[in-house]
N, C-alpha and C. Protein backbone atom coordinates (compact mmCIF):
# COMPACT_ATOMS: atom_id res chain seq x y z
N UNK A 1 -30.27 80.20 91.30
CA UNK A 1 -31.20 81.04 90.54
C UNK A 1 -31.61 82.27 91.33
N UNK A 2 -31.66 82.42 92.32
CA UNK A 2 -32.08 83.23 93.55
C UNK A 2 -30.82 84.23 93.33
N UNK A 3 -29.50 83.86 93.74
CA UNK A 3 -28.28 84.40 93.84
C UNK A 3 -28.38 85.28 92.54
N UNK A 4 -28.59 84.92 91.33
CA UNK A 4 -28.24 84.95 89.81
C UNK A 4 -29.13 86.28 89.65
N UNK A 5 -30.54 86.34 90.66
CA UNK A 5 -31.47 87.23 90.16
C UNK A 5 -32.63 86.71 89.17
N UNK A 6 -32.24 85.51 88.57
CA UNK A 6 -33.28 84.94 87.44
C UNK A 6 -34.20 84.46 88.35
N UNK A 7 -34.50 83.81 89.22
CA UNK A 7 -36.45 83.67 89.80
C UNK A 7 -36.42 85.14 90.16
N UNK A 8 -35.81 85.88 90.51
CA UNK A 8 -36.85 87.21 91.10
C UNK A 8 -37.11 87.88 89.29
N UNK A 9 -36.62 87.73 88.61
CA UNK A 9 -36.88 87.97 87.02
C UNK A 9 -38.19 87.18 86.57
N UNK A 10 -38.07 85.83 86.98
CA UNK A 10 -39.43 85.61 85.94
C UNK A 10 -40.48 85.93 86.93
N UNK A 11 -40.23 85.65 88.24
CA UNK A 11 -41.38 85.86 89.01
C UNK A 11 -42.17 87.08 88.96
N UNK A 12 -41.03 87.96 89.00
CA UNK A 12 -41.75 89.37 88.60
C UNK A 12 -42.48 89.22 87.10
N UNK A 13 -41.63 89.22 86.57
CA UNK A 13 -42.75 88.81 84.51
C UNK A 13 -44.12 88.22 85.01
N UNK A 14 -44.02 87.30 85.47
CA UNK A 14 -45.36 86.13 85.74
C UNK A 14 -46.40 87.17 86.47
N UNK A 15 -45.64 87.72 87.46
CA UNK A 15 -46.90 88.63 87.86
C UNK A 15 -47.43 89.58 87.33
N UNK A 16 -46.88 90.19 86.69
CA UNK A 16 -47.10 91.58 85.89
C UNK A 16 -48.06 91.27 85.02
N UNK A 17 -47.28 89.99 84.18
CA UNK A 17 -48.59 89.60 83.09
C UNK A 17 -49.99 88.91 83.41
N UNK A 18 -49.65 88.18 84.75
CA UNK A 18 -50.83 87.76 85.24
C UNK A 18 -52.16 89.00 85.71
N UNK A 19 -51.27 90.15 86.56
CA UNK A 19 -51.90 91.36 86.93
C UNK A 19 -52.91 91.63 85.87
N UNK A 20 -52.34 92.30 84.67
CA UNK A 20 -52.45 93.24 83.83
C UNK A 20 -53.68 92.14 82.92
N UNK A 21 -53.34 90.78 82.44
CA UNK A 21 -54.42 90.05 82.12
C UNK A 21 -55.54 89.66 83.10
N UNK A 22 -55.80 89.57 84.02
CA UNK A 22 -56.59 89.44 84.97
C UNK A 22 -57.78 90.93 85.04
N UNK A 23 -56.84 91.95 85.16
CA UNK A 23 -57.35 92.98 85.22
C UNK A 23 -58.13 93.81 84.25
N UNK A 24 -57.65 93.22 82.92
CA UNK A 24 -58.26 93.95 81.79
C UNK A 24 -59.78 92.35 81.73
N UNK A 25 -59.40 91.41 81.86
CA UNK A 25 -60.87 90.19 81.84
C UNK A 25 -61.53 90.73 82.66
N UNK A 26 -61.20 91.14 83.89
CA UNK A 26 -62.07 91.61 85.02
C UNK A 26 -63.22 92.98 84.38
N UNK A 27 -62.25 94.27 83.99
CA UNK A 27 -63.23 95.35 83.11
C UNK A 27 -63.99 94.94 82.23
N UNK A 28 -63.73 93.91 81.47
CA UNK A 28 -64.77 93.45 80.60
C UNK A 28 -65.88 92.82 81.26
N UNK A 29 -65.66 91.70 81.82
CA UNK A 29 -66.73 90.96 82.55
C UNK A 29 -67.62 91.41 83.19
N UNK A 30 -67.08 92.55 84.33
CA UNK A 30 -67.82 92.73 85.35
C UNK A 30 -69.28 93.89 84.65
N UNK A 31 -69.24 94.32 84.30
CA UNK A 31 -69.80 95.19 83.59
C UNK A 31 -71.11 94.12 82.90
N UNK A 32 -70.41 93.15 81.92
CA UNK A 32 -71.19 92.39 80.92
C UNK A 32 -72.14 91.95 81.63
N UNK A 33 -71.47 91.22 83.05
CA UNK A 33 -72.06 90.15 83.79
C UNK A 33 -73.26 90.67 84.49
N UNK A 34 -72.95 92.38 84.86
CA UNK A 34 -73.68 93.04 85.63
C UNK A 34 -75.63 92.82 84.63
N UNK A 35 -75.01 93.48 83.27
CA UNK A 35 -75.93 93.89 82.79
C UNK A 35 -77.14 92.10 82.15
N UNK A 36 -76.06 91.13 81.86
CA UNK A 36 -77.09 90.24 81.42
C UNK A 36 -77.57 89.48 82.79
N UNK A 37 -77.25 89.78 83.97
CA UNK A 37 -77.68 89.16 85.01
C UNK A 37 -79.20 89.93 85.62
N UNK A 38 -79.20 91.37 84.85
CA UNK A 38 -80.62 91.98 85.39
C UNK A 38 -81.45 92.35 84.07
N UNK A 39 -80.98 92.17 82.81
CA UNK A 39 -81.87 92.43 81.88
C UNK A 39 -81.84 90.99 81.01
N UNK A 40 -83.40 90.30 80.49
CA UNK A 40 -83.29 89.18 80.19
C UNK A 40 -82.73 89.71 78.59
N UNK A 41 -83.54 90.96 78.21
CA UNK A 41 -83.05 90.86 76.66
C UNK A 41 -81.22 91.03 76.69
N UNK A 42 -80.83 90.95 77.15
CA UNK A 42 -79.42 91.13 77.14
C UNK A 42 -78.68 89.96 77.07
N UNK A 43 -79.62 89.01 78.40
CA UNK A 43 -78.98 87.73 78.73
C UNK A 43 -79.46 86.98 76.94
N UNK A 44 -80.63 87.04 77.00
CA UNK A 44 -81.07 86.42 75.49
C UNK A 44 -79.71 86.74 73.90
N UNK A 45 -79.47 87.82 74.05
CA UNK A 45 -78.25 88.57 72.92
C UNK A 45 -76.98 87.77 73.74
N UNK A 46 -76.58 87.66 74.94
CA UNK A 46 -75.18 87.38 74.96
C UNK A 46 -74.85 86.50 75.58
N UNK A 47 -75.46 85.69 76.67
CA UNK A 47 -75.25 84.41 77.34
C UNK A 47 -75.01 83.21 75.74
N UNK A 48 -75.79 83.36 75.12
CA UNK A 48 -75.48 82.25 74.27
C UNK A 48 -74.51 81.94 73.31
N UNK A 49 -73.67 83.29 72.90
CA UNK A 49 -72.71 83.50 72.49
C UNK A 49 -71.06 83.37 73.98
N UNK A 50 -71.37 84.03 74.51
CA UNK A 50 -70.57 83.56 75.65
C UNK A 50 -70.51 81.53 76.32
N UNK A 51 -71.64 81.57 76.32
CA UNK A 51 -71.52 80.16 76.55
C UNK A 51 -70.99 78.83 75.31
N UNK A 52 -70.94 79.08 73.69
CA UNK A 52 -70.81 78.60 73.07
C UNK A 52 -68.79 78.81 73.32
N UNK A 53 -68.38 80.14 73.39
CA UNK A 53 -66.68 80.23 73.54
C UNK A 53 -66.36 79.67 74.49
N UNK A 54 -66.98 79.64 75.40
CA UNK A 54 -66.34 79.02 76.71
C UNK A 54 -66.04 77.63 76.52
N UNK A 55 -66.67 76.62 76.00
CA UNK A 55 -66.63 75.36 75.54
C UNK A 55 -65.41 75.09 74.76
N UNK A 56 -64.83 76.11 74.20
CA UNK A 56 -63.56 75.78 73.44
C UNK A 56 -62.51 75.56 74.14
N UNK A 57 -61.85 75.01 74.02
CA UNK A 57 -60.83 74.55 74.22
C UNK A 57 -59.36 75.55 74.45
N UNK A 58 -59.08 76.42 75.57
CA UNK A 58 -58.33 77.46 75.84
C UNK A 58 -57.28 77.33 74.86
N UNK A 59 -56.58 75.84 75.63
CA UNK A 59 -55.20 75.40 74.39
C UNK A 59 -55.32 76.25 73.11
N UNK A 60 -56.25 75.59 72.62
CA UNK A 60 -56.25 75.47 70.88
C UNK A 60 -55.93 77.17 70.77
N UNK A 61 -56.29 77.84 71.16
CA UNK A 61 -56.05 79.40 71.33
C UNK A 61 -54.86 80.05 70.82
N UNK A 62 -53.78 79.65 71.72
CA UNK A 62 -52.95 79.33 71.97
C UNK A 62 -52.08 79.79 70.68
N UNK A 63 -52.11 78.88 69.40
CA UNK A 63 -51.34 79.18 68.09
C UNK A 63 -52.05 80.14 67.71
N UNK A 64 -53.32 80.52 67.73
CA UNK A 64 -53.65 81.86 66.81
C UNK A 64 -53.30 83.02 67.55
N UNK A 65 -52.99 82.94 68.95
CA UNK A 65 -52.79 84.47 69.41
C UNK A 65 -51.51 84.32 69.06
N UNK A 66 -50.50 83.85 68.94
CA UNK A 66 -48.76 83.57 68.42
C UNK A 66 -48.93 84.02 67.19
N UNK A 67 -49.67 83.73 66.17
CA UNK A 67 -50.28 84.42 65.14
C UNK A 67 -50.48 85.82 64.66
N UNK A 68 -51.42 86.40 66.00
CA UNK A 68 -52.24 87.54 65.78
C UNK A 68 -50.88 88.41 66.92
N UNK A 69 -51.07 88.05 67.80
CA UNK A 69 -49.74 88.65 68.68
C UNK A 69 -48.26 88.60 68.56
N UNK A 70 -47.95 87.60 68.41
CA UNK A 70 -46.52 86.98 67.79
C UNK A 70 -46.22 86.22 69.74
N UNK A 71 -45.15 86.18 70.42
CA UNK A 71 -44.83 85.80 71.45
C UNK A 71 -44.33 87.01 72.13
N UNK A 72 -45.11 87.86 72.51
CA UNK A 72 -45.25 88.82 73.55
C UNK A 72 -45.99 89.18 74.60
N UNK A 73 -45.89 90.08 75.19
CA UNK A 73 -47.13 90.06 76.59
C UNK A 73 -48.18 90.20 76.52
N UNK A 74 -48.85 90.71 74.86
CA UNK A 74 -50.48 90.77 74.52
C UNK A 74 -50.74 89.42 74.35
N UNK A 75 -49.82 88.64 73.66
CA UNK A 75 -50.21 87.11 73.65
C UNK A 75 -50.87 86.44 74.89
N UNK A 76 -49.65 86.67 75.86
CA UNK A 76 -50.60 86.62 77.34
C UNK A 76 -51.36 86.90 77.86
N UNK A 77 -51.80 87.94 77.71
CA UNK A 77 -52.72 88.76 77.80
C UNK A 77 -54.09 88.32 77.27
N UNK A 78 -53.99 87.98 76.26
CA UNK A 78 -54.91 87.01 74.92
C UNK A 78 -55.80 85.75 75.88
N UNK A 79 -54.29 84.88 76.51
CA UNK A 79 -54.41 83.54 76.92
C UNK A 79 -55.31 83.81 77.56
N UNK A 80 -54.74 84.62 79.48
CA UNK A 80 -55.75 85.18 80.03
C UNK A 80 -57.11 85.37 80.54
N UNK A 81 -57.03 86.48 78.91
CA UNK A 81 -58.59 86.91 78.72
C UNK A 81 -59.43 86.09 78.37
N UNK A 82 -59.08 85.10 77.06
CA UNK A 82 -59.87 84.30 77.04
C UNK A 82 -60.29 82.77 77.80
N UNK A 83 -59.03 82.76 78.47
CA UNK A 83 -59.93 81.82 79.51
C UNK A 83 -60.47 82.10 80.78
N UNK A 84 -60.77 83.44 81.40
CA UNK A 84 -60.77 83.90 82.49
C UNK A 84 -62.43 84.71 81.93
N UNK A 85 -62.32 85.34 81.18
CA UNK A 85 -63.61 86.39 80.83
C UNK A 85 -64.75 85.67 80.57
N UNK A 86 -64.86 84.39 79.93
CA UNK A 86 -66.55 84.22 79.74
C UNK A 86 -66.75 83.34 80.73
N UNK A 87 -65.89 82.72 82.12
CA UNK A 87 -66.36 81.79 83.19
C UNK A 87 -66.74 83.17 83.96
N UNK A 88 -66.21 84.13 83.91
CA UNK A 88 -66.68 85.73 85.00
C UNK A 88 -67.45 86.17 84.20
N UNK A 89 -67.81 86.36 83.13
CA UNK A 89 -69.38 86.96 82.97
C UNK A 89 -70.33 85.80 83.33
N UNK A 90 -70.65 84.71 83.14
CA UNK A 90 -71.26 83.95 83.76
C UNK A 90 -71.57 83.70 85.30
N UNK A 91 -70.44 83.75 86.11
CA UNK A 91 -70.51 84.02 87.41
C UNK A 91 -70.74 84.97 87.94
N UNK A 92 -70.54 86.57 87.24
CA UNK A 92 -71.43 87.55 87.89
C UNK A 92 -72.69 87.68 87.62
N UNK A 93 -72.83 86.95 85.96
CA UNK A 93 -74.55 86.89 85.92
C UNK A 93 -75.02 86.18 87.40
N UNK A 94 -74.91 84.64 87.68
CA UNK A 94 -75.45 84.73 88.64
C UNK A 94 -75.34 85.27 89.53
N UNK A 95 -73.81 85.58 90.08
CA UNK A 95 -74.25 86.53 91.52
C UNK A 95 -75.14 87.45 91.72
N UNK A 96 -75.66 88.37 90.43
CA UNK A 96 -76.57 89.34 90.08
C UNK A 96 -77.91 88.68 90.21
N UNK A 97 -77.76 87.32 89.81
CA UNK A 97 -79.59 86.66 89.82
C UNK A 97 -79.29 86.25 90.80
N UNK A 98 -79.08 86.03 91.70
CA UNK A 98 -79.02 85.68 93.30
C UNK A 98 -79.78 86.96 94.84
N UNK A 99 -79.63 87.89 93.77
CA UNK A 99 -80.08 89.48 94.41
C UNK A 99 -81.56 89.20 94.61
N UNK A 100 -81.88 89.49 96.05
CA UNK A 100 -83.15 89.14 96.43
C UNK A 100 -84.50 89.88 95.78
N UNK A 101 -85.62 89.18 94.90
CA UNK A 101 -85.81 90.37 94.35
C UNK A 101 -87.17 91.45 94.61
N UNK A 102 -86.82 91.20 95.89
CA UNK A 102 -87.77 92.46 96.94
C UNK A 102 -86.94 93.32 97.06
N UNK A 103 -85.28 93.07 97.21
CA UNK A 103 -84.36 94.36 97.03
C UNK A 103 -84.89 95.55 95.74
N UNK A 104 -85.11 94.54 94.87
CA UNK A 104 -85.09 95.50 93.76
C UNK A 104 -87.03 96.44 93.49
N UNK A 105 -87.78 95.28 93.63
CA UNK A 105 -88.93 95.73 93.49
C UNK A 105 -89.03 96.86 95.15
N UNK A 106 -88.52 96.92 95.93
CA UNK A 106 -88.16 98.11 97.31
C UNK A 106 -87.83 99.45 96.17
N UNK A 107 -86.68 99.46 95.65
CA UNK A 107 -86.50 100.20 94.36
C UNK A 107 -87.56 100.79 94.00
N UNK A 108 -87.93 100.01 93.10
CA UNK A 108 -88.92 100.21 92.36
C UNK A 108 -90.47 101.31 93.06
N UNK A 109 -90.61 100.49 94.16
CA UNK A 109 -91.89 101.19 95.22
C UNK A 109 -91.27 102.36 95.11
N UNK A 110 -90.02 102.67 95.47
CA UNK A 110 -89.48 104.60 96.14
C UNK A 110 -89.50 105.01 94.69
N UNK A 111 -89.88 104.78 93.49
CA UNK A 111 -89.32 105.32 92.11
C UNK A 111 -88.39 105.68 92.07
N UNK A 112 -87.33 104.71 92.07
CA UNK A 112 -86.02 105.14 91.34
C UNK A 112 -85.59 104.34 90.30
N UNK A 113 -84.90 105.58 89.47
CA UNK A 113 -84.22 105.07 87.98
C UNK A 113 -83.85 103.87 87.95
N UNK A 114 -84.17 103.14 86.94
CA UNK A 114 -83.36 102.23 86.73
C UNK A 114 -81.92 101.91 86.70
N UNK A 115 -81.34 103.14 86.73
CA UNK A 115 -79.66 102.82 86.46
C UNK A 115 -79.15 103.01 87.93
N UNK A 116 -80.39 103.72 88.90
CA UNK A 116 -80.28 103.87 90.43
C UNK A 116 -80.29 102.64 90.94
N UNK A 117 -81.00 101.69 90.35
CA UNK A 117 -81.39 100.35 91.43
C UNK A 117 -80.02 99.83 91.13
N UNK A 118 -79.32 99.67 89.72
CA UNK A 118 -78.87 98.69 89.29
C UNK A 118 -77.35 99.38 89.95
N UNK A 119 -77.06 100.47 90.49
CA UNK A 119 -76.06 100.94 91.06
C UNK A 119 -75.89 101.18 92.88
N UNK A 120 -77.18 101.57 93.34
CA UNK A 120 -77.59 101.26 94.90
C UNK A 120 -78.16 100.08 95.24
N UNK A 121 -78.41 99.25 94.65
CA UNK A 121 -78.85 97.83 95.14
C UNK A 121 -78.37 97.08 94.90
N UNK A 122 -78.32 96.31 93.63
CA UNK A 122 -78.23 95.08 92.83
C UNK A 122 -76.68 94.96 92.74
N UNK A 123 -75.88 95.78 92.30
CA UNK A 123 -74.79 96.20 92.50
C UNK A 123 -73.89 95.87 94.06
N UNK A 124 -74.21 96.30 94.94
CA UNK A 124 -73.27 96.67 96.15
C UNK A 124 -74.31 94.93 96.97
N UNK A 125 -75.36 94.77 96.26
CA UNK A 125 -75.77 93.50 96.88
C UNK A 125 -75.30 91.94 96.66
N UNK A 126 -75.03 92.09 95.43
CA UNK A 126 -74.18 90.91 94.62
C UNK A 126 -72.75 90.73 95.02
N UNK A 127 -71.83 92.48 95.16
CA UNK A 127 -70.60 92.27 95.50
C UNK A 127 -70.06 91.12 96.07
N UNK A 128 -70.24 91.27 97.68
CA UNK A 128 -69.80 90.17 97.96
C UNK A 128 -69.38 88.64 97.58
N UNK A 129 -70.86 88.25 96.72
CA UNK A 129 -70.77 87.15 95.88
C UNK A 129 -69.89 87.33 94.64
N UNK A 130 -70.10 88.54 94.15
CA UNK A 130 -69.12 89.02 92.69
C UNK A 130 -67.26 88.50 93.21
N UNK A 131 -66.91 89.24 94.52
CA UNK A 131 -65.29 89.43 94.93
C UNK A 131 -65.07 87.94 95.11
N UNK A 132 -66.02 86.87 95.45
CA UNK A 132 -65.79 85.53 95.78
C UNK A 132 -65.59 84.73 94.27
N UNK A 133 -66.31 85.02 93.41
CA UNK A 133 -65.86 84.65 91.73
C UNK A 133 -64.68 85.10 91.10
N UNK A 134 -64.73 86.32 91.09
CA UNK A 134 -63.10 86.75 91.23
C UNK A 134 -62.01 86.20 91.67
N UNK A 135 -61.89 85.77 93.14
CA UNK A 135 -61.31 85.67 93.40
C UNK A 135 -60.93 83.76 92.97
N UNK A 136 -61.92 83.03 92.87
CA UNK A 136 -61.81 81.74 91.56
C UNK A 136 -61.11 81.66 90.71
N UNK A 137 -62.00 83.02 90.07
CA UNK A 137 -61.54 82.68 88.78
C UNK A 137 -59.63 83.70 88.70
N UNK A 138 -59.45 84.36 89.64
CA UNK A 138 -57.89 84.16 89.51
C UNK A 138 -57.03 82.94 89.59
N UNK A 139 -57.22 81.98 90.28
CA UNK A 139 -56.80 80.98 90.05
C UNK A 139 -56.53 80.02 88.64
N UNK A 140 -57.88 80.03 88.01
CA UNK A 140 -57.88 79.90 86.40
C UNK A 140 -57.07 80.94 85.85
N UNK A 141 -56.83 82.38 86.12
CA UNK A 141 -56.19 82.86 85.71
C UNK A 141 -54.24 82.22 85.65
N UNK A 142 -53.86 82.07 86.70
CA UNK A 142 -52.73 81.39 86.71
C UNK A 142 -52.50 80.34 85.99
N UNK A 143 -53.43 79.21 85.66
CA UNK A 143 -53.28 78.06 84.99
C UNK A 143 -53.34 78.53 83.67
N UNK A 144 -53.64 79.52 83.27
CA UNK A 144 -53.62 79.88 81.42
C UNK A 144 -52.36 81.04 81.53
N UNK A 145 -51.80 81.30 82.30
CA UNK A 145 -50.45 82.00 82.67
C UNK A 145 -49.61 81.02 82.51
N UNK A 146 -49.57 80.16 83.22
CA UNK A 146 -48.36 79.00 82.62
C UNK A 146 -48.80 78.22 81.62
N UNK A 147 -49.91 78.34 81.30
CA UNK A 147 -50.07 77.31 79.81
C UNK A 147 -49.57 78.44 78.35
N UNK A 148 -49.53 79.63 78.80
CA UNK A 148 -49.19 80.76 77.30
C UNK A 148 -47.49 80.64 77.77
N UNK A 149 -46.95 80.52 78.82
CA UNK A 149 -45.85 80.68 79.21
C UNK A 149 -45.12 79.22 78.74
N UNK A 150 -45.41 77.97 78.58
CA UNK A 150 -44.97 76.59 78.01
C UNK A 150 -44.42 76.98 76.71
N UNK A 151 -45.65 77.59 75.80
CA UNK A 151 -45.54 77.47 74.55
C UNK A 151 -44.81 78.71 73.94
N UNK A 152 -45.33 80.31 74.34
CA UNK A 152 -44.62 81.02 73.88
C UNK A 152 -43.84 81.95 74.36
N UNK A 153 -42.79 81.81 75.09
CA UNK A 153 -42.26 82.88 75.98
C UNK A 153 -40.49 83.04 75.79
N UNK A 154 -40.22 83.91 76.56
CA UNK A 154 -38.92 83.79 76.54
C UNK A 154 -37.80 83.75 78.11
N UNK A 155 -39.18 84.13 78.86
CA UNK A 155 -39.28 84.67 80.57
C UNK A 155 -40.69 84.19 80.88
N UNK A 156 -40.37 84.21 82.31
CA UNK A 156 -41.20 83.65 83.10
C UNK A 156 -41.33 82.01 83.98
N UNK A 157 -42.39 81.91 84.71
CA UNK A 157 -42.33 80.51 85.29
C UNK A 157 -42.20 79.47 84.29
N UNK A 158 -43.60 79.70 83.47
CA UNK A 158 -43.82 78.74 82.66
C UNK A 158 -42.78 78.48 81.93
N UNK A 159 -41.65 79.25 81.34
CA UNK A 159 -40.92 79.18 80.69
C UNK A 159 -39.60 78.47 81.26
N UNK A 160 -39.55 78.94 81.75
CA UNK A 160 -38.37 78.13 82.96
C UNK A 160 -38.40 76.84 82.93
N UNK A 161 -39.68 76.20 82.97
CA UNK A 161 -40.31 74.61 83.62
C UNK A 161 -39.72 74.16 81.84
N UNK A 162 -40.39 74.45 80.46
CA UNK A 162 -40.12 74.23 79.67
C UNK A 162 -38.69 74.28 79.31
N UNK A 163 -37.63 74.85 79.77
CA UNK A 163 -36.59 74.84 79.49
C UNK A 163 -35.74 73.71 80.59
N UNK A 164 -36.60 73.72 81.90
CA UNK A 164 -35.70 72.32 82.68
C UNK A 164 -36.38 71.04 82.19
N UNK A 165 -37.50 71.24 81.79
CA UNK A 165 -37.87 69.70 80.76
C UNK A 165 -36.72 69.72 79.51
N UNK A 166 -36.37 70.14 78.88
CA UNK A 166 -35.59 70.15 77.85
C UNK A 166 -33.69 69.29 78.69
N UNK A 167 -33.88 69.63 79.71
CA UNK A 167 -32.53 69.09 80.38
C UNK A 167 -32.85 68.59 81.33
N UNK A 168 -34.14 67.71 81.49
CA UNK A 168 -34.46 66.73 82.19
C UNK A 168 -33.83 67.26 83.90
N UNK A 169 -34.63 68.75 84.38
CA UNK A 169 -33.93 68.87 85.49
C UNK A 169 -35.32 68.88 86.35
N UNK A 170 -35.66 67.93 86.82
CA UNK A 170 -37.02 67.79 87.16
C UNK A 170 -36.92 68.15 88.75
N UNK A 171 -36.14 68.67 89.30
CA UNK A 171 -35.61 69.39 90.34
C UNK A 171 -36.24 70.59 90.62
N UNK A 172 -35.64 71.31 89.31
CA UNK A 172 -36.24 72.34 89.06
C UNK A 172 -37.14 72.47 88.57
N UNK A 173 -37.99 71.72 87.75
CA UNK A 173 -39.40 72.01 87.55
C UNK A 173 -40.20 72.07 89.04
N UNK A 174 -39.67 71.01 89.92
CA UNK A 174 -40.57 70.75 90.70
C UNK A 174 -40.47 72.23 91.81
N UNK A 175 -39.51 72.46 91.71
CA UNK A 175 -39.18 73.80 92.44
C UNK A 175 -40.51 74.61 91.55
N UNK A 176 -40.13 75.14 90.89
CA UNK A 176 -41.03 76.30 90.06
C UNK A 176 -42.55 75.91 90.32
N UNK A 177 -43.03 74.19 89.99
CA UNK A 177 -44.38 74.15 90.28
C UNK A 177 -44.50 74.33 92.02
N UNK A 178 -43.67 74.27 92.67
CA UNK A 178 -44.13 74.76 94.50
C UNK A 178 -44.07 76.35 94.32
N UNK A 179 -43.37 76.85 93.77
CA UNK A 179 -43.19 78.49 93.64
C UNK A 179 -44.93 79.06 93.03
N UNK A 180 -45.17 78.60 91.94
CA UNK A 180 -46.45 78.66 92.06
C UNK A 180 -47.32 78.50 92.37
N UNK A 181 -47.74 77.06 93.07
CA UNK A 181 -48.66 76.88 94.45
C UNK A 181 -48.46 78.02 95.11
N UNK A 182 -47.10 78.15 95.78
CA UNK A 182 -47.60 79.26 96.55
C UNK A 182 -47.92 80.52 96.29
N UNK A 183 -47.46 81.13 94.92
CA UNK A 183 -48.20 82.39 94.22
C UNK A 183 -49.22 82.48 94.46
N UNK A 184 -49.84 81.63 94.27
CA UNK A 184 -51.45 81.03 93.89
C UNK A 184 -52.30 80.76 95.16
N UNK A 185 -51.65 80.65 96.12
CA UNK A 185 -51.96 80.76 97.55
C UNK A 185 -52.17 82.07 98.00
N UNK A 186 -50.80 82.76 97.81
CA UNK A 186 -50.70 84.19 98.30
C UNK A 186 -51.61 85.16 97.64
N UNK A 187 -52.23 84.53 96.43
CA UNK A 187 -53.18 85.64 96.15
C UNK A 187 -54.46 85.38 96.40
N UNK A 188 -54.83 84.05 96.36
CA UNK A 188 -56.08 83.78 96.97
C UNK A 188 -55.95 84.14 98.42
N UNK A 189 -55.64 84.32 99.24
CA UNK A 189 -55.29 84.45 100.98
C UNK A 189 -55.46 85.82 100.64
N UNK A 190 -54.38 86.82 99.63
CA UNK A 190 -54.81 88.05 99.78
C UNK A 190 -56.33 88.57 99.10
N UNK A 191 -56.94 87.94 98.24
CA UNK A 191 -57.85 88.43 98.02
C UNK A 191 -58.91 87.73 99.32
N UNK A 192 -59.04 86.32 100.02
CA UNK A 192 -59.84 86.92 101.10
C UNK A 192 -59.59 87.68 101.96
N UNK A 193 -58.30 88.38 102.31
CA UNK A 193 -58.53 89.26 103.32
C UNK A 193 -58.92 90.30 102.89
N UNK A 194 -58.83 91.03 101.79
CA UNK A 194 -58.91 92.31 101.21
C UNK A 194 -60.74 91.87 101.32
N UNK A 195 -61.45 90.90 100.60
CA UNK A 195 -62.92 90.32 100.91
C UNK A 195 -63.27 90.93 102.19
N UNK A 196 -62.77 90.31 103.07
CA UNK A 196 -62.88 90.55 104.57
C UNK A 196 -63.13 92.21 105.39
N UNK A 197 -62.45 92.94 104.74
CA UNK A 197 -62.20 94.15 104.91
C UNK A 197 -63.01 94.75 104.24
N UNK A 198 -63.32 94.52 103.13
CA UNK A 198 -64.69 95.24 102.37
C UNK A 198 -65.54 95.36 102.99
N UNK A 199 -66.16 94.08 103.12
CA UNK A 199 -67.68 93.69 103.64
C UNK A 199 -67.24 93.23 105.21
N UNK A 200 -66.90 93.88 105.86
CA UNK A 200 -67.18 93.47 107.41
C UNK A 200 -68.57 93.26 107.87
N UNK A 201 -69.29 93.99 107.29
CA UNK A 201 -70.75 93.76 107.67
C UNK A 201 -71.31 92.76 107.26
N UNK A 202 -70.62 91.79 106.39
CA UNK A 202 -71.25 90.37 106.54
C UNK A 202 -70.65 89.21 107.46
N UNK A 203 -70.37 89.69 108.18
CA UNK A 203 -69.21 88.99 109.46
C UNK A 203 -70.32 89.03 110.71
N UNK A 204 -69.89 87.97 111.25
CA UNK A 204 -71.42 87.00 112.19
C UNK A 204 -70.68 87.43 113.51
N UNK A 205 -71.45 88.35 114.19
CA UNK A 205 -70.38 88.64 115.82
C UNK A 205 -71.47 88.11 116.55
């Protein structure tokens, strides 16, 4: 498969779609999470709606985006988002309520804007905790990457595994599930170092 070019084919697919879904849950969330984690009327309008989707059942998803998408990369994209976006607005809410809140009332004493605190303080104070949820919830991201990839694909890991179940080549499944461990390694490892490099200043010398 190596020789053939087909794993460097799906591997590349798997990432691209993983990228590109990860990345568009991430613009949504981070933003949402920001805002219902420092304003209660916000949290009151959208935590409870967020928390009721999250309870569903990713799977079941699954046939209506095949539906609404057909079996293409928005489908994935779909999977993704919806299982990756309402566990990260929830987790940046708290990282945001975790913000000490003399940081903010300090703010407040110097009179600055509200959209000042929530961008020089609350903001760059949470990060750290924010890049550590992220970097979680990519992991969930991968597991709804091969669960859209089982059911509707034509390329990729997931797809692969479904087609050596079909010829009982459990060889190769087992190959593909170590190929993804280590995906799934290599990006958690790279997102703490990239962590690391951000915030050096939370590093204990």
């Amino acid at each position: 498969m190596w020789t053939s070019g087909q794993l460097v084919a799906d591997t590349s697919i798997s990432i691209y779609r993983i990228t590109i879904g990860f990345l568009i849950s991430t613009a949504f969330a981070l933003p949402i999470g920001v805002l219902i984690g420092c304003y209660r009327n916000w949290e009151a309008a959208i935590e409870p709606f967020v928390d009721f989707i999250r309870y569903m059942p990713v799977v079941a998803f699954v046939p209506l985006t095949i539906l609404w998408a057909g079996p293409s990369d928005l489908q994935k994209f779909l999977i993704i988002w919806i299982g990756t976006f309402f566990q990260q607005v929830l987790l940046v809410m708290d990282n945001v309520k975790s913000v000490p809140r003399d940081f903010v009332n300090l703010g407040r004493t110097l009179e600055m804007r509200e959209w000042r605190i929530l961008q020089r303080i609350v903001v760059p104070s949470a990060m750290p905790a924010i890049w550590d949820s992220l970097r979680i919830s990519l992991g969930w991201a991968w597991t709804w990457l091969v669960v859209a990839e089982l059911v509707a694909a034509t390329s990729g890991l997931g797809y692969r595994i479904t087609t050596a179940q079909r010829f009982f080549q459990t060889d190769l499944i087992f190959g593909y599930l170590l190929l993804l461990g280590m995906l799934g390694l290599a990006t958690d490892q790279a997102m703490k170092y990239l962590g690391r490099r951000f915030f050096r200043y939370l590093e204990i010398r």
